[in-house]
C-alpha atoms as a PDB file:
ATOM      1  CA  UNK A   1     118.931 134.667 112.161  1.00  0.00           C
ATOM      2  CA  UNK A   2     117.308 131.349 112.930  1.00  0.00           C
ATOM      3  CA  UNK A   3     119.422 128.046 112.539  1.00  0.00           C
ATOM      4  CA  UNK A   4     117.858 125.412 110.640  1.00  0.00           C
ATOM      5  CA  UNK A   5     117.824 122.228 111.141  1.00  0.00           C
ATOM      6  CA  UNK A   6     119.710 119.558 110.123  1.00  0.00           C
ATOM      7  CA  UNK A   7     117.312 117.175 109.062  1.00  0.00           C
ATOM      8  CA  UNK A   8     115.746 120.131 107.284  1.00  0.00           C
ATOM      9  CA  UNK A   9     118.555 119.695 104.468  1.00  0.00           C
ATOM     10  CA  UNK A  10     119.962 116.286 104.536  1.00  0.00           C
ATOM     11  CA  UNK A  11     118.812 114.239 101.563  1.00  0.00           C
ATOM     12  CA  UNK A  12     118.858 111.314 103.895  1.00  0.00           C
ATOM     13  CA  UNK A  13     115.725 112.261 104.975  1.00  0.00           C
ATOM     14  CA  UNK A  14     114.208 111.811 101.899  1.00  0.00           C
ATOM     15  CA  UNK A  15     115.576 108.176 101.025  1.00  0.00           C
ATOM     16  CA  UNK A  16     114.584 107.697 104.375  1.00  0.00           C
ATOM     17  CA  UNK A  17     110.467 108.558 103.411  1.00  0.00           C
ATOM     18  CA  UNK A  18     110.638 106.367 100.623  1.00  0.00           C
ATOM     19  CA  UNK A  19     112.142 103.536 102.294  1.00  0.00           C
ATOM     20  CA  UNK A  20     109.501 103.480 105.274  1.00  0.00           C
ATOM     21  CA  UNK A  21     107.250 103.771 102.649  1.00  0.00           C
ATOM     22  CA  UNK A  22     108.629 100.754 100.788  1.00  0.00           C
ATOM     23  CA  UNK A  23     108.413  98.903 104.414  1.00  0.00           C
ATOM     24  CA  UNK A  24     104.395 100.208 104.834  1.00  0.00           C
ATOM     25  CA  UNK A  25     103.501  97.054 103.819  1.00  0.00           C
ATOM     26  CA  UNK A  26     103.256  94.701 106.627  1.00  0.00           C
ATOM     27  CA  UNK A  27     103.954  91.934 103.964  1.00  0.00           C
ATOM     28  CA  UNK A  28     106.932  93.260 103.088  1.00  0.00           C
ATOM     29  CA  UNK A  29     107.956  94.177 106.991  1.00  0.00           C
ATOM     30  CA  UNK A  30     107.068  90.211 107.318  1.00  0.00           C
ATOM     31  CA  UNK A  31     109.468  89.165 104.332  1.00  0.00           C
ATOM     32  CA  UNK A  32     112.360  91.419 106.003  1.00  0.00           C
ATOM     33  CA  UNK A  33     112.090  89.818 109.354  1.00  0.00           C
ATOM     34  CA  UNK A  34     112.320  86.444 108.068  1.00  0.00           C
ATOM     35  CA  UNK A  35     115.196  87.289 105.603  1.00  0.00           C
ATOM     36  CA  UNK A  36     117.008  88.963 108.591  1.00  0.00           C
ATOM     37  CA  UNK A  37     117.488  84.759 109.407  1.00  0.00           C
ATOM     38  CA  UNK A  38     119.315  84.132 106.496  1.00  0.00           C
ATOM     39  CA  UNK A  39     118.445  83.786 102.920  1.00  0.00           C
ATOM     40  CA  UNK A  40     115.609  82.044 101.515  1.00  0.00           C
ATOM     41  CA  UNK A  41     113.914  80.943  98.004  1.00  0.00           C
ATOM     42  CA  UNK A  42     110.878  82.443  96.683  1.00  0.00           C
ATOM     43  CA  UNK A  43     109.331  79.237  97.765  1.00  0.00           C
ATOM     44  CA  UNK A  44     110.194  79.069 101.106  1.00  0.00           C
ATOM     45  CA  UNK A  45     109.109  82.892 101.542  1.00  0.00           C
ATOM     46  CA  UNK A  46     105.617  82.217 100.393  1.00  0.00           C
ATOM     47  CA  UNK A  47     105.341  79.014 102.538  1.00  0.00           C
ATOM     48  CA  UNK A  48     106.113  80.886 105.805  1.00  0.00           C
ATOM     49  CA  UNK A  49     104.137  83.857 105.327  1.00  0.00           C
ATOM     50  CA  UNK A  50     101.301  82.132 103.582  1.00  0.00           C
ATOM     51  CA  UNK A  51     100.879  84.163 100.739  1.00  0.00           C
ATOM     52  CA  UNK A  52     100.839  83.085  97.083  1.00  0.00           C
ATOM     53  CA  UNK A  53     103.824  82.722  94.690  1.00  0.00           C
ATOM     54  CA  UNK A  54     102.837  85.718  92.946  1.00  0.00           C
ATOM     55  CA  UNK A  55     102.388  87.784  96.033  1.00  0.00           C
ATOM     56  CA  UNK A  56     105.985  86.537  97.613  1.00  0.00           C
ATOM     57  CA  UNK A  57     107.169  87.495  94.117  1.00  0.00           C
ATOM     58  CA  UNK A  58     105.772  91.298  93.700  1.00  0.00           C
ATOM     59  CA  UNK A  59     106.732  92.026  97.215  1.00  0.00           C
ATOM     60  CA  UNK A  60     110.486  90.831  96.916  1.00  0.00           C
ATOM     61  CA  UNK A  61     110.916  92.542  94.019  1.00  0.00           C
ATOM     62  CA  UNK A  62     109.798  95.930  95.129  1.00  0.00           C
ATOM     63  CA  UNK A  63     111.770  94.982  98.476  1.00  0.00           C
ATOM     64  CA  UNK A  64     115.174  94.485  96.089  1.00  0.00           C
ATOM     65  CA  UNK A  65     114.629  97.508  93.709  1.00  0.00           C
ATOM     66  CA  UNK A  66     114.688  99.436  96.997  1.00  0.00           C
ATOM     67  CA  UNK A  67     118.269  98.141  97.622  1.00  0.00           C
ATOM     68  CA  UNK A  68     116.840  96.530 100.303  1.00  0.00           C
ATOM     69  CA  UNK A  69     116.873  93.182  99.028  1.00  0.00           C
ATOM     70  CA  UNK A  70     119.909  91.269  97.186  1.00  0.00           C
ATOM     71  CA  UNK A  71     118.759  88.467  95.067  1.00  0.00           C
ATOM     72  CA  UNK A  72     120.824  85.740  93.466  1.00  0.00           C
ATOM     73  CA  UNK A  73     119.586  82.967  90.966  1.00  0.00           C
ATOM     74  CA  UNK A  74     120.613  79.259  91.114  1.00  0.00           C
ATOM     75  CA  UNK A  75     119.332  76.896  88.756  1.00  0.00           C
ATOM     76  CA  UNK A  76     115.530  77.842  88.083  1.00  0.00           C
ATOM     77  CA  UNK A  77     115.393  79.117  91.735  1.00  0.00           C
ATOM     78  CA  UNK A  78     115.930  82.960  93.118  1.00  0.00           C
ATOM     79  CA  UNK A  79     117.445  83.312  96.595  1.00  0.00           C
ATOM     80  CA  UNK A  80     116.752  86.739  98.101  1.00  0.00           C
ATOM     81  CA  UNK A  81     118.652  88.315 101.675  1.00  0.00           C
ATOM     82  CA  UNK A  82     118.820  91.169 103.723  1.00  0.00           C
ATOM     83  CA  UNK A  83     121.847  94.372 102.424  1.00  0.00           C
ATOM     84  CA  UNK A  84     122.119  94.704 106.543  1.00  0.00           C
ATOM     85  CA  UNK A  85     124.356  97.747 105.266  1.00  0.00           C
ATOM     86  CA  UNK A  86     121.410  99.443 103.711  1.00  0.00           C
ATOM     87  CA  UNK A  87     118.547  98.412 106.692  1.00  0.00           C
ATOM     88  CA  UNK A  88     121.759  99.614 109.466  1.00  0.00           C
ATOM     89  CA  UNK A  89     121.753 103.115 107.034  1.00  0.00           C
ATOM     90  CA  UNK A  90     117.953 103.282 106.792  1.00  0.00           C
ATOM     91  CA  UNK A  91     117.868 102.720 111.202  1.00  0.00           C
ATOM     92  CA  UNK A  92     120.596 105.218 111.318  1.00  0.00           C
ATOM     93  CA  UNK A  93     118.727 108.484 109.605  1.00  0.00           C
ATOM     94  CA  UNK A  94     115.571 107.201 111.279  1.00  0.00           C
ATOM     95  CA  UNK A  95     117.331 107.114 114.890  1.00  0.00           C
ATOM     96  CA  UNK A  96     119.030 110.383 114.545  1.00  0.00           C
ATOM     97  CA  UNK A  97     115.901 112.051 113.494  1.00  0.00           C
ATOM     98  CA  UNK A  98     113.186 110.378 114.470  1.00  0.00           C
ATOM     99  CA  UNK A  99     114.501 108.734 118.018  1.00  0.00           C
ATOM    100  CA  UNK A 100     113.834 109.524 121.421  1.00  0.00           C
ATOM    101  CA  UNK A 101     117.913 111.047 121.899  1.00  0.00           C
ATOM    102  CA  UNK A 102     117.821 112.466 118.725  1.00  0.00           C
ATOM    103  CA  UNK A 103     114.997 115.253 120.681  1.00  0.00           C
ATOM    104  CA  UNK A 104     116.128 117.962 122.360  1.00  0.00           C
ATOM    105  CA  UNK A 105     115.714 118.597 125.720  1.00  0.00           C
ATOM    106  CA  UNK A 106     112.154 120.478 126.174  1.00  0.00           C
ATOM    107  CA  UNK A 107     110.887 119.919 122.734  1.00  0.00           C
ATOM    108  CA  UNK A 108     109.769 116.235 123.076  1.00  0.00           C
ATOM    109  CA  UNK A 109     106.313 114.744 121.962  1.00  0.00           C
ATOM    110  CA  UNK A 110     106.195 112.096 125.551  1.00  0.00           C
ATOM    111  CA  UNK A 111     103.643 113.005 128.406  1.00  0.00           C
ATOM    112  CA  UNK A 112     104.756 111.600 131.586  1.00  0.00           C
END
């Protein structure tokens, strides 16, 4: 009787899929890494990354349905930073799975 794998049946996995695919978007991979400096306006996100207001806008907001994203309004103005606890989860499943010690011995994908 064969043992199966772990990451066979842990629904982490799956989260895990739709939150890379969530991050596919090298705008949104863009918006992360500047959020990961502390929080910023809509404004301010579509200034650095050069991308229009509406753009800056979509991409947050698909970025915070994901949990990825917290947003919090003041005034007229949304301010939108990283949940570090969901991105340290999402880098956790990938690692285990998906990293170089999470391989066993023999059974890498390297060539020397």
């Amino acid at each position: 009787m064969s043992r199966k794998l772990s990451c066979v049946e842990d629904p982490a996995i799956l989260e895990l899929a739709e939150d890379l695919k969530v991050l596919s978007d090298p705008n949104r991979l863009r918006i992360v890494c500047l959020l990961l400096r502390g929080e910023r306006c809509v404004c301010e996100v579509e200034r650095e990354l050069k991308i229009s207001q509406q753009l800056a806008s979509h991409h947050l907001s698909v970025l915070r349905e994901a949990g990825i994203l917290k947003a919090r309004r003041e005034g007229t103005s949304s301010y939108y930073r990283v949940v570090e606890e969901k991105l340290d989860a999402l880098t956790g499943v990938f690692l285990r799975y998906l990293g170089h010690h999470g391989v066993s011995p023999g059974h890498g994908t390297k060539s020397a």
